[in-house]
Protein backbone atom coordinates (compact mmCIF):
# COMPACT_ATOMS: atom_id res chain seq x y z
CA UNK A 1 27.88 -30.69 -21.33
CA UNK A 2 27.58 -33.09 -18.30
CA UNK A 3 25.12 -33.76 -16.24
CA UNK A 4 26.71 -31.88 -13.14
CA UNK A 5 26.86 -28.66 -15.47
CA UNK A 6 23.11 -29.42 -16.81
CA UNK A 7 22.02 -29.90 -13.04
CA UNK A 8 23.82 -26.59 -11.59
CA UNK A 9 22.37 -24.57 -14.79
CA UNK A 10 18.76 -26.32 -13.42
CA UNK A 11 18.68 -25.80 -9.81
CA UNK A 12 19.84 -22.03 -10.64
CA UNK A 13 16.83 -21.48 -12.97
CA UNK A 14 14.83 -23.44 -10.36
CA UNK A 15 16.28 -20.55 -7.45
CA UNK A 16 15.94 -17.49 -9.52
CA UNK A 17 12.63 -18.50 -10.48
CA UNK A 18 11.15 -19.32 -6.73
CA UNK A 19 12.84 -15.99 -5.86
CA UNK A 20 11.46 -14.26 -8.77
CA UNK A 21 8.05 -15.07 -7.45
CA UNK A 22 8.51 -14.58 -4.07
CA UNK A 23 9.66 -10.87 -4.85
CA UNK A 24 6.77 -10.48 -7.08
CA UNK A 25 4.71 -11.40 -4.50
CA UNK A 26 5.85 -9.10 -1.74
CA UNK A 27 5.65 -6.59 -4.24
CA UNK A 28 2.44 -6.77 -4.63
CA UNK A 29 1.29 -6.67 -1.01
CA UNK A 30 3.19 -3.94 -0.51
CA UNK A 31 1.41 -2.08 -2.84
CA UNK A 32 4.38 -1.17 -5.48
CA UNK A 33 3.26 -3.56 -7.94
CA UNK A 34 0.00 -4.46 -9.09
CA UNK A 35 -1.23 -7.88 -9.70
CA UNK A 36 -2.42 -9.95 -12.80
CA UNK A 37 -5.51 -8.15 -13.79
CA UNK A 38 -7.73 -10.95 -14.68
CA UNK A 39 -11.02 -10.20 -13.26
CA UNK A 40 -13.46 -7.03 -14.01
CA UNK A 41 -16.73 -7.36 -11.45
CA UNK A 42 -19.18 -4.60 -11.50
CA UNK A 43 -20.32 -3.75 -7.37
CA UNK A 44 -22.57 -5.49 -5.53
CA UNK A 45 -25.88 -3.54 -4.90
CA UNK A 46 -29.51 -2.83 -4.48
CA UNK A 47 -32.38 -1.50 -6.05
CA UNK A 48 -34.65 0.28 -2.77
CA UNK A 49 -37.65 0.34 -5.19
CA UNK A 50 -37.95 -2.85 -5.66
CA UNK A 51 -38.52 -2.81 -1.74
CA UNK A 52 -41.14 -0.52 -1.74
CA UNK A 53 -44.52 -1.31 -1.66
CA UNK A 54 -46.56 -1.38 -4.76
CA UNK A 55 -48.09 2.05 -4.20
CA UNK A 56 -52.12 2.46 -4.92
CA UNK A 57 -53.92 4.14 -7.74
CA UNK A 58 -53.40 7.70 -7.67
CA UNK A 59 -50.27 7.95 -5.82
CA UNK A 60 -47.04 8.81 -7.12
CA UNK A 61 -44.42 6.27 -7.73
CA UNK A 62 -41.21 7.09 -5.59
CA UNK A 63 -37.96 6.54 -7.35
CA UNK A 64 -35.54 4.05 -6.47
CA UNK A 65 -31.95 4.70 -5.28
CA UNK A 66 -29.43 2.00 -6.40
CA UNK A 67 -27.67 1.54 -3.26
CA UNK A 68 -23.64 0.45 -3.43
CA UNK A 69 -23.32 -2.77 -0.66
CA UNK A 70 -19.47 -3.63 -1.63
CA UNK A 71 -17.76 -1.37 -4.34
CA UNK A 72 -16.37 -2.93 -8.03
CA UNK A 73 -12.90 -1.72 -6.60
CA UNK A 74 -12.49 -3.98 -3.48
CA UNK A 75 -13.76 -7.01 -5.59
CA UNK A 76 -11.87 -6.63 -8.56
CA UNK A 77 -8.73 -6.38 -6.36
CA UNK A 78 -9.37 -8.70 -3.92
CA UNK A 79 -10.00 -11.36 -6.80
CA UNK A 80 -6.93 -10.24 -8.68
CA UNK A 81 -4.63 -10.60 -5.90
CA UNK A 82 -5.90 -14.06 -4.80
CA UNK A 83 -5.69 -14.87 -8.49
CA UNK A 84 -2.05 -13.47 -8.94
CA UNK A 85 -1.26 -15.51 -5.33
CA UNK A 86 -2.42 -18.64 -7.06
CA UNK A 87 -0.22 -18.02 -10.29
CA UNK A 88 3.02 -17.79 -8.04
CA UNK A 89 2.41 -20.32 -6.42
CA UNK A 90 2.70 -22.57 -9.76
CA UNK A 91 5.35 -21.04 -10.48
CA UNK A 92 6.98 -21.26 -7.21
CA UNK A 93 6.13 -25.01 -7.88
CA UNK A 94 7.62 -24.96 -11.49
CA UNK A 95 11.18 -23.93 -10.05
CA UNK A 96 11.09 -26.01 -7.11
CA UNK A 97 10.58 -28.82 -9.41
CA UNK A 98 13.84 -27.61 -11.97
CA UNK A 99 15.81 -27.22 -8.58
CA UNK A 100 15.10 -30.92 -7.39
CA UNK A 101 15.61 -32.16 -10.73
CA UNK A 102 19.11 -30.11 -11.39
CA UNK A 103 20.03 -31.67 -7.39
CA UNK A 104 18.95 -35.13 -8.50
CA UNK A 105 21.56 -34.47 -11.29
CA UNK A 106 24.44 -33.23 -9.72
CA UNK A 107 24.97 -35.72 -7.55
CA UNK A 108 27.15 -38.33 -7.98
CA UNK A 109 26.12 -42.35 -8.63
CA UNK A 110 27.40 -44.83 -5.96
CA UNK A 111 26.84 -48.04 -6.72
CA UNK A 112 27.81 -51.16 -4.41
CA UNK A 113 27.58 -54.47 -5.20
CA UNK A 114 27.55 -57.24 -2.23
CA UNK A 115 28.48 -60.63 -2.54
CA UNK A 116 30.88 -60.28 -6.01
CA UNK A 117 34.77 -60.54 -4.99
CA UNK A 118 36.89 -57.41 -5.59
CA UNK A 119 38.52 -57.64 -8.84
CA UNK A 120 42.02 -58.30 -8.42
């Protein structure tokens, strides 16, 4: 194969794949795909007996209540989906780096030499 055919087969790898991405990521903010799952967090919360008073001899101790501040849910996905952005993003990166090296291959090599007489 020559280089023209090697550098049209790269810069259409190098398209597909940046579009491939960008699809994936509309997708995903459009909630009909779901991203890369890589995080788990349990909620943020706290313990209201813990800010309680110490209560005095003879009184009953009141229970605690785990309160929920920000829910596992909202986390998780919030951390997924910045995640799953950064991933397309390399990727994005990855094709745009086949594409400029398939362009860099298609085109064609002028040279011109100064100050050699025309051969004849």
């Amino acid at each position: 194969m020559t280089t023209k055919s090697v550098g049209w087969i790269l810069v259409g790898i190098g398209v597909l794949t940046m579009v491939f991405a960008a699809v994936n990521v509309v997708l995903v903010f459009a909630h009909r795909a779901d991203p890369v799952g890589f995080f788990s967090f349990s909620g943020i919360g706290i313990d209201t007996g813990q800010l309680m008073p110490v209560p005095a001899l003879g009184q009953p101790e009141t229970p605690g209540v785990n309160l929920e501040i920000v829910p596992p849910g909202m986390i998780n996905q919030t951390a997924n989906i910045f995640a799953h952005m950064l991933l397309m993003g390399f990727i994005v990166n990855i094709g745009y780096k086949l594409a400029s090296l398939g362009t860099q291959l298609t085109r064609t090599i002028e040279v011109k030499l100064r100050g050699l007489p025309p051969d004849r």
